[in-house]
PDB file of N, CA and C in Angstrom:
ATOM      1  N   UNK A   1       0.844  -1.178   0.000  1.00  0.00           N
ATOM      2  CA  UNK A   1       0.000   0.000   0.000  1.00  0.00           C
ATOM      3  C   UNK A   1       0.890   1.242   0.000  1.00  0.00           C
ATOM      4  N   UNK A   2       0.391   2.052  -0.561  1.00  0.00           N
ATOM      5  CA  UNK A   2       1.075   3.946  -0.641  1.00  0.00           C
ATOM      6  C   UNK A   2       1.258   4.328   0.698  1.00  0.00           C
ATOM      7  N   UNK A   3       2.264   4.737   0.960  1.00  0.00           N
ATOM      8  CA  UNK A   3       2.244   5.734   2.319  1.00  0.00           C
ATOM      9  C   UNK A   3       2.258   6.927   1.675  1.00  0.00           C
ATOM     10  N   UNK A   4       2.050   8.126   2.669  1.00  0.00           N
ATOM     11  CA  UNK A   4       1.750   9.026   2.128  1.00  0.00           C
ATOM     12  C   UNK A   4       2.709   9.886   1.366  1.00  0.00           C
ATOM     13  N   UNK A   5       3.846   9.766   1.368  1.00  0.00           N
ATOM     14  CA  UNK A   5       5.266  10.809   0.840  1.00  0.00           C
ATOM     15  C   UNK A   5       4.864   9.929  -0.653  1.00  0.00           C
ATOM     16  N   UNK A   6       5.166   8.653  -1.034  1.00  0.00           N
ATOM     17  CA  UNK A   6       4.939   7.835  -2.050  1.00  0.00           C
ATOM     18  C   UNK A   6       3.649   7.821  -2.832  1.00  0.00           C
ATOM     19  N   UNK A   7       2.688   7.921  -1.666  1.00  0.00           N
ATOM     20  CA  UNK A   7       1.631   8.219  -2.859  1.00  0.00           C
ATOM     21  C   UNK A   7       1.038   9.299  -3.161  1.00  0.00           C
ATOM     22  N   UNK A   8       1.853  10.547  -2.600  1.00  0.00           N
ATOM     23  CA  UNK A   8       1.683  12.021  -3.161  1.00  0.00           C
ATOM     24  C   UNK A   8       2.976  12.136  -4.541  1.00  0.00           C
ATOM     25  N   UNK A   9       3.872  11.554  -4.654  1.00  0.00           N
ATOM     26  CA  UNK A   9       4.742  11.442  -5.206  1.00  0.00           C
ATOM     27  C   UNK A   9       3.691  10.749  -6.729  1.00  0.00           C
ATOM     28  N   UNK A  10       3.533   9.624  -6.484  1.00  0.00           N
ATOM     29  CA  UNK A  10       2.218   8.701  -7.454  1.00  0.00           C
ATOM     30  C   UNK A  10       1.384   9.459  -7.920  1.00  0.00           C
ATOM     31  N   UNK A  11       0.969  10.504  -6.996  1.00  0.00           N
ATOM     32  CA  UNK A  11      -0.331  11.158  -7.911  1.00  0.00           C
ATOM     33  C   UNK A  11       0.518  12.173  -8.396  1.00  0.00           C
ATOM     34  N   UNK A  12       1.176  12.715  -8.069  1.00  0.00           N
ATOM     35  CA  UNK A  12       1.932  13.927  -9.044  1.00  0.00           C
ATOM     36  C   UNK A  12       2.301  13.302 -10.247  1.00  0.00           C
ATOM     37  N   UNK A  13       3.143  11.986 -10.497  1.00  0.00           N
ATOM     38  CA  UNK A  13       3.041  11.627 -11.975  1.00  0.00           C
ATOM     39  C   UNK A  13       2.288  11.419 -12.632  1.00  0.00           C
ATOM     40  N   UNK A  14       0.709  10.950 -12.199  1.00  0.00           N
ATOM     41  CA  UNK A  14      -0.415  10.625 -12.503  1.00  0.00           C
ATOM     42  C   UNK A  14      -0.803  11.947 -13.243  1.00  0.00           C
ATOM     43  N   UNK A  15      -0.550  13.269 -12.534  1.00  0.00           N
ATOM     44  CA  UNK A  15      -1.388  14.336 -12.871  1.00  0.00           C
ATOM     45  C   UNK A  15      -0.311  14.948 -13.920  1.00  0.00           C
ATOM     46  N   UNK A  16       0.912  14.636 -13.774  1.00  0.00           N
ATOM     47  CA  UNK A  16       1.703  15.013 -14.681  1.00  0.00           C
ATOM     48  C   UNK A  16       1.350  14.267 -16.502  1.00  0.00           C
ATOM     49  N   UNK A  17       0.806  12.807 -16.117  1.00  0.00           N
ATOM     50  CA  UNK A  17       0.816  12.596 -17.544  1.00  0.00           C
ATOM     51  C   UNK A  17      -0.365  12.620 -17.955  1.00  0.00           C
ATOM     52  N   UNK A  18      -1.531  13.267 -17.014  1.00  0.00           N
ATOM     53  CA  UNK A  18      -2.945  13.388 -17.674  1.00  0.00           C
ATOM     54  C   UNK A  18      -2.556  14.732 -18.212  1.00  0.00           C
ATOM     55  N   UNK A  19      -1.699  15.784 -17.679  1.00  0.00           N
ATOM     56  CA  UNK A  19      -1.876  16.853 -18.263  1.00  0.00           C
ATOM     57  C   UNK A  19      -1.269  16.474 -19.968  1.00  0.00           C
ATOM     58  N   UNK A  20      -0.126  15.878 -19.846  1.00  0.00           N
ATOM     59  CA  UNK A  20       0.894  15.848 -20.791  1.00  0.00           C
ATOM     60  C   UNK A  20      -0.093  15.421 -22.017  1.00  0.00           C
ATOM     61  N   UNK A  21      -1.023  14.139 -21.522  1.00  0.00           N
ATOM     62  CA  UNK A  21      -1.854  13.275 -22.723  1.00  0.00           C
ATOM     63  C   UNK A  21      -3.070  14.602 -23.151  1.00  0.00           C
ATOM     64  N   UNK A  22      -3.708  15.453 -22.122  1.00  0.00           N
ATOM     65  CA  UNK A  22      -4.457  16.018 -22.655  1.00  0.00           C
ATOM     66  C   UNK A  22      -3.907  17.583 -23.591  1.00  0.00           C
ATOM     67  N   UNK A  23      -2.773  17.626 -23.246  1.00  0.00           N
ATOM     68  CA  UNK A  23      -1.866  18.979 -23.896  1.00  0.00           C
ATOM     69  C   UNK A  23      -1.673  18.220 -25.837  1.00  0.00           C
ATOM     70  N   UNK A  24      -1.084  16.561 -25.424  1.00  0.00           N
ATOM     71  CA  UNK A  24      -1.127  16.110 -26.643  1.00  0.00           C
ATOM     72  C   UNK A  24      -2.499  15.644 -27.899  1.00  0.00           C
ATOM     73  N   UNK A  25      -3.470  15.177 -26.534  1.00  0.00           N
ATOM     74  CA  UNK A  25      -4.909  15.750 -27.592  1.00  0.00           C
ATOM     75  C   UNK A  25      -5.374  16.602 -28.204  1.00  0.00           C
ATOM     76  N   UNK A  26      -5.038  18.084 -27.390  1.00  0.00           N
ATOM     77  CA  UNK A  26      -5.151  19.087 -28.191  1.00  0.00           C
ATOM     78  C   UNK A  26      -4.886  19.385 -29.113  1.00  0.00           C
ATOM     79  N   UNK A  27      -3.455  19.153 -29.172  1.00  0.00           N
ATOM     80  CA  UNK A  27      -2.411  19.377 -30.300  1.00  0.00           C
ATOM     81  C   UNK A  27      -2.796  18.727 -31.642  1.00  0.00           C
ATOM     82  N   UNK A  28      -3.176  17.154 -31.057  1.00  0.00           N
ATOM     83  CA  UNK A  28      -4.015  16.346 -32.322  1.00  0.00           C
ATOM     84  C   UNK A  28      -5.197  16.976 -33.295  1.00  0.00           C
ATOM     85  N   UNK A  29      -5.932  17.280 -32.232  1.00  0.00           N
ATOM     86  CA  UNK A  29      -7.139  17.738 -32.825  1.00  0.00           C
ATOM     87  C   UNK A  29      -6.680  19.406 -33.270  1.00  0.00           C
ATOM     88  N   UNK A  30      -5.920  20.000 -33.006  1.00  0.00           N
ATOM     89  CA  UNK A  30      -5.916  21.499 -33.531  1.00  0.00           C
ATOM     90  C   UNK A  30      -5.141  21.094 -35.310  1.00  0.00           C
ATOM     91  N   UNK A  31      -4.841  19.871 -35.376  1.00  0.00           N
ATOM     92  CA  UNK A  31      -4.103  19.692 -36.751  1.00  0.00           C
ATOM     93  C   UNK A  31      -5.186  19.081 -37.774  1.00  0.00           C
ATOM     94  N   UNK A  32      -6.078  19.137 -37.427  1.00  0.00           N
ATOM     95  CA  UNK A  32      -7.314  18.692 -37.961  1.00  0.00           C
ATOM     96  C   UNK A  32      -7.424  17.636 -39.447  1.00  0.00           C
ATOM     97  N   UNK A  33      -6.312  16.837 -39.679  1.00  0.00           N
ATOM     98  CA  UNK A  33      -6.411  16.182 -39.962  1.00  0.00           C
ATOM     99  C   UNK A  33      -7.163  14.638 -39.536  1.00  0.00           C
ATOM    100  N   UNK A  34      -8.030  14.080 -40.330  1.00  0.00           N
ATOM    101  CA  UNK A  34      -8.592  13.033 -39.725  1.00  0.00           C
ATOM    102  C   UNK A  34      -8.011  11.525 -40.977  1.00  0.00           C
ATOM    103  N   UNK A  35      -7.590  11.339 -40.185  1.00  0.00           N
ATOM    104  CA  UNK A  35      -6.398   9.934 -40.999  1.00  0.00           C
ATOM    105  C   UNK A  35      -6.789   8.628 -40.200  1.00  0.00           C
ATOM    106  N   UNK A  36      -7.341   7.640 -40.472  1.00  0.00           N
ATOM    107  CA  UNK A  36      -7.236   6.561 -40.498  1.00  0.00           C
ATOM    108  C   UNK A  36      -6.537   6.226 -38.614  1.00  0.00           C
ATOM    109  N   UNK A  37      -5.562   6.592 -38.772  1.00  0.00           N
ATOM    110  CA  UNK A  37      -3.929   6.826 -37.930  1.00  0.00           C
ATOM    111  C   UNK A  37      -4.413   7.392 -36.781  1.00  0.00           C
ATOM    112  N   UNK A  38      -4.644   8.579 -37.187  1.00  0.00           N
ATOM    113  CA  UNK A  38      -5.088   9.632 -36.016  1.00  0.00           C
ATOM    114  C   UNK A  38      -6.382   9.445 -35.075  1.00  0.00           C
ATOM    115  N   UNK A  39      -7.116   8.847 -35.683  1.00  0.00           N
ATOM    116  CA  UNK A  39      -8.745   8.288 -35.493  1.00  0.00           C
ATOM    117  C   UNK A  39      -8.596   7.369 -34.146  1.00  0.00           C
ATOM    118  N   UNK A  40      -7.851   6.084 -34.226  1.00  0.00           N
ATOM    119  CA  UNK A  40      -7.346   5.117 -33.822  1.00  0.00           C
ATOM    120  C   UNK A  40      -6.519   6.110 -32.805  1.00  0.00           C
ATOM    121  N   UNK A  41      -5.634   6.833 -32.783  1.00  0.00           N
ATOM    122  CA  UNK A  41      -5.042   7.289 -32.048  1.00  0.00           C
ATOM    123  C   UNK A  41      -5.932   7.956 -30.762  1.00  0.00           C
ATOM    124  N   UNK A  42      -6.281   8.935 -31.401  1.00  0.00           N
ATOM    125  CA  UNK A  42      -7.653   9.529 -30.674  1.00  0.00           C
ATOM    126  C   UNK A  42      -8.383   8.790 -29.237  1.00  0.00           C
ATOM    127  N   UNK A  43      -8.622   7.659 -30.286  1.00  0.00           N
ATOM    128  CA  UNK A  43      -9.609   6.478 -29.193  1.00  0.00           C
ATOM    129  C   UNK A  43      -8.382   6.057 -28.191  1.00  0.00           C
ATOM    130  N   UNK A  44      -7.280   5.419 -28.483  1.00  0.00           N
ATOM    131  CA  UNK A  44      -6.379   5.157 -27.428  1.00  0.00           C
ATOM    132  C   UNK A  44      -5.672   6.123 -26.567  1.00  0.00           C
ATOM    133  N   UNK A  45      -5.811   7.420 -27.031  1.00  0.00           N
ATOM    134  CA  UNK A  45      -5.618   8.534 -26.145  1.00  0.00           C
ATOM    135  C   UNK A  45      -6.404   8.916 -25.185  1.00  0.00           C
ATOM    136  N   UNK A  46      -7.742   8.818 -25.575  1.00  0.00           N
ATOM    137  CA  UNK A  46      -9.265   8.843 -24.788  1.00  0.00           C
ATOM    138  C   UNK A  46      -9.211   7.908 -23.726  1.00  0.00           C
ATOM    139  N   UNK A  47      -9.410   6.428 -23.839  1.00  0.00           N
ATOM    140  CA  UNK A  47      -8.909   5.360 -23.169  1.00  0.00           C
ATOM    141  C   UNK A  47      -7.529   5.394 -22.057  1.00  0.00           C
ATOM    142  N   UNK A  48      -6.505   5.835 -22.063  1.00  0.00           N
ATOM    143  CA  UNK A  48      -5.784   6.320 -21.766  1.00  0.00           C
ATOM    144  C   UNK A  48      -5.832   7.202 -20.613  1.00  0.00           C
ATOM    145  N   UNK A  49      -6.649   8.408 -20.638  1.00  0.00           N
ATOM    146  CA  UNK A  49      -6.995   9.300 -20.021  1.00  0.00           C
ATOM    147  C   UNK A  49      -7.894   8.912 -19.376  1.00  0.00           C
ATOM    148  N   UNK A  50      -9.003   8.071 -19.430  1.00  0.00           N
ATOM    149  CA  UNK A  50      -9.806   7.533 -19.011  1.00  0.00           C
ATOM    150  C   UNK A  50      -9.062   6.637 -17.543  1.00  0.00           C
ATOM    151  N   UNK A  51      -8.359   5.925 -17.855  1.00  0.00           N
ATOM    152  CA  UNK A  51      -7.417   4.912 -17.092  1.00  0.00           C
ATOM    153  C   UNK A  51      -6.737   5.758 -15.707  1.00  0.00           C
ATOM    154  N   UNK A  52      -6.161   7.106 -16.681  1.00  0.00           N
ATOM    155  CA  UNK A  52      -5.099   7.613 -15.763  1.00  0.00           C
ATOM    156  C   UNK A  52      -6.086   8.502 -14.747  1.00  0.00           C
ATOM    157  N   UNK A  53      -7.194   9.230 -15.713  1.00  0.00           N
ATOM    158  CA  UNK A  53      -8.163   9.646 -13.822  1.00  0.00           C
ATOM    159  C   UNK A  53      -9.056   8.715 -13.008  1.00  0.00           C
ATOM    160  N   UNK A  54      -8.990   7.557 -13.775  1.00  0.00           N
ATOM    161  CA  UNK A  54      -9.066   6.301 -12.619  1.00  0.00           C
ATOM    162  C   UNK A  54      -8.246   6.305 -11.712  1.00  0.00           C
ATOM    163  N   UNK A  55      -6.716   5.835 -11.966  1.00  0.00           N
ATOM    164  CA  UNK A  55      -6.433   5.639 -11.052  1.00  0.00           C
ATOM    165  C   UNK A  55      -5.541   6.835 -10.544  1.00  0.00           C
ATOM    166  N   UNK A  56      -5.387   8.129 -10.765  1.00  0.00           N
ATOM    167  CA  UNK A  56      -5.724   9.104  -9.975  1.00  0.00           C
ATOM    168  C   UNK A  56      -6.975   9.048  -8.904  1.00  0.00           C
ATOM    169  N   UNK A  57      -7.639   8.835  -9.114  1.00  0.00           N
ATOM    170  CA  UNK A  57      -9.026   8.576  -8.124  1.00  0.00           C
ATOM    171  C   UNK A  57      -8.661   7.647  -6.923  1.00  0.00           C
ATOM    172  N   UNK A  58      -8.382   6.768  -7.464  1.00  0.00           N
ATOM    173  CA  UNK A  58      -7.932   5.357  -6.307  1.00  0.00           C
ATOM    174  C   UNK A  58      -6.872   5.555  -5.654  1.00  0.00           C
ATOM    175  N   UNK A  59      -5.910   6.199  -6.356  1.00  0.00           N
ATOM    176  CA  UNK A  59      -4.636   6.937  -5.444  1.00  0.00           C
ATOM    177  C   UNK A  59      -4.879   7.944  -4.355  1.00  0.00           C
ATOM    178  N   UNK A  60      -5.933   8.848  -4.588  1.00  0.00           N
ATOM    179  CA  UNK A  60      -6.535   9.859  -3.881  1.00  0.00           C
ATOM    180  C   UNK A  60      -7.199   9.228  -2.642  1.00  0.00           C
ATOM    181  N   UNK A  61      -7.870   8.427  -3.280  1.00  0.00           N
ATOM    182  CA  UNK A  61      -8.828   7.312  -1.896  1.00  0.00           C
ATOM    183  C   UNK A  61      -7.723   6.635  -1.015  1.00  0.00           C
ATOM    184  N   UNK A  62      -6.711   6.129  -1.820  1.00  0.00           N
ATOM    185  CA  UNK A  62      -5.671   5.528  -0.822  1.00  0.00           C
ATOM    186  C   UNK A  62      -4.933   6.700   0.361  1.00  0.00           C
ATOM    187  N   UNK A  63      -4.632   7.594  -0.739  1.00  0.00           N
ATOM    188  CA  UNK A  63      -3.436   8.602   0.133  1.00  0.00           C
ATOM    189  C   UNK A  63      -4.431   9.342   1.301  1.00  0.00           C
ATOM    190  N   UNK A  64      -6.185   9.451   1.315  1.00  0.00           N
ATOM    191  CA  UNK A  64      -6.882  10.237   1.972  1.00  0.00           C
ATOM    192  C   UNK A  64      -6.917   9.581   3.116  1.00  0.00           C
ATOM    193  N   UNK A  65      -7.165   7.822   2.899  1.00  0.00           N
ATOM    194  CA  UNK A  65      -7.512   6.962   3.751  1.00  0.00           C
ATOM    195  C   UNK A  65      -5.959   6.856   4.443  1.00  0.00           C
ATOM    196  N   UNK A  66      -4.823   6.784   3.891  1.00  0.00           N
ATOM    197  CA  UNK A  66      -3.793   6.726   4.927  1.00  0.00           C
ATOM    198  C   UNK A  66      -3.458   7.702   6.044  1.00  0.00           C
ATOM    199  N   UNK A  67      -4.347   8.995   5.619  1.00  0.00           N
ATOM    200  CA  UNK A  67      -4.087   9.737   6.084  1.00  0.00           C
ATOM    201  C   UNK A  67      -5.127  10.436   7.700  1.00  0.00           C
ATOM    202  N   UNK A  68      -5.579   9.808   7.129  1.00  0.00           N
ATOM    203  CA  UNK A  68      -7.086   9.666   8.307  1.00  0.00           C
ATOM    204  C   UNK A  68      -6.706   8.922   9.479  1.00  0.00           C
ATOM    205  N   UNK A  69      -6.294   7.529   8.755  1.00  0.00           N
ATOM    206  CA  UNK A  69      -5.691   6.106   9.660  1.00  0.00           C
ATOM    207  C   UNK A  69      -4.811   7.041  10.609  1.00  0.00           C
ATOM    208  N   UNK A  70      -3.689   7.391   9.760  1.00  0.00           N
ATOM    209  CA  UNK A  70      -2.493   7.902  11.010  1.00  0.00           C
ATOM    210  C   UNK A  70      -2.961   8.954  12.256  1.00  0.00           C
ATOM    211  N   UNK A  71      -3.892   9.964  11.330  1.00  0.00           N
ATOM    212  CA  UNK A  71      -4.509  10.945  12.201  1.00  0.00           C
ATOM    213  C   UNK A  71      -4.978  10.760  13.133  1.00  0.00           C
ATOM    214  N   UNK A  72      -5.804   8.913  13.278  1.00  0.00           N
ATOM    215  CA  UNK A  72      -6.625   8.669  14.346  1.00  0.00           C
ATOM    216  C   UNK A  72      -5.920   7.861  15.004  1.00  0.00           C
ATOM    217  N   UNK A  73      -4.800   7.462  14.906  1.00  0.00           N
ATOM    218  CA  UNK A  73      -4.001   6.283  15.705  1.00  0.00           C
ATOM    219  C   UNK A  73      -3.108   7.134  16.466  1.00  0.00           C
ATOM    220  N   UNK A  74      -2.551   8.399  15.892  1.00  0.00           N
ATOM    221  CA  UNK A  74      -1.615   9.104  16.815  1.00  0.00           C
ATOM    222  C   UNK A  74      -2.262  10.409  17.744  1.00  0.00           C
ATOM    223  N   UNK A  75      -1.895   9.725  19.019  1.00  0.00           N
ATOM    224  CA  UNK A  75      -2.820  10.864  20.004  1.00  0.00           C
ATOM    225  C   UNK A  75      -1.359  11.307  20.602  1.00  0.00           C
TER     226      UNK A  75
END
């Protein structure tokens, strides 16, 4: 399981490559070519992004819940 230094570390790459994938969608679609290539691309970029604010999400639930745990165990 994430402790918390590690899984703030986890979600920063997480958020680092949703930005990166959605900076590179843009870029796709501002070239407005629609190719065969790109189409296909598109969908696995979508998918992709889809995945990564998943498990951004589950990382968030982990790092919130570790963080609660410690809060209530240390008096």
């Amino acid at each position: 399981m994430l402790n918390g230094a590690n899984g703030k570390q986890e979600l920063e790459r997480v958020n680092m490559f949703i930005r990166a994938l959605c900076d590179e969608m843009a870029q796709t679609q501002a070239h407005q070519v629609k190719s065969t290539f790109q189409n296909a691309a598109a969908i696995e970029m979508k998918e992709a992004l889809y995945e990564l604010r998943l498990r951004k999400l589950l990382i968030s639930a982990l790092v919130d819940c570790d963080l609660t745990a410690d809060n209530t165990t240390n008096h």
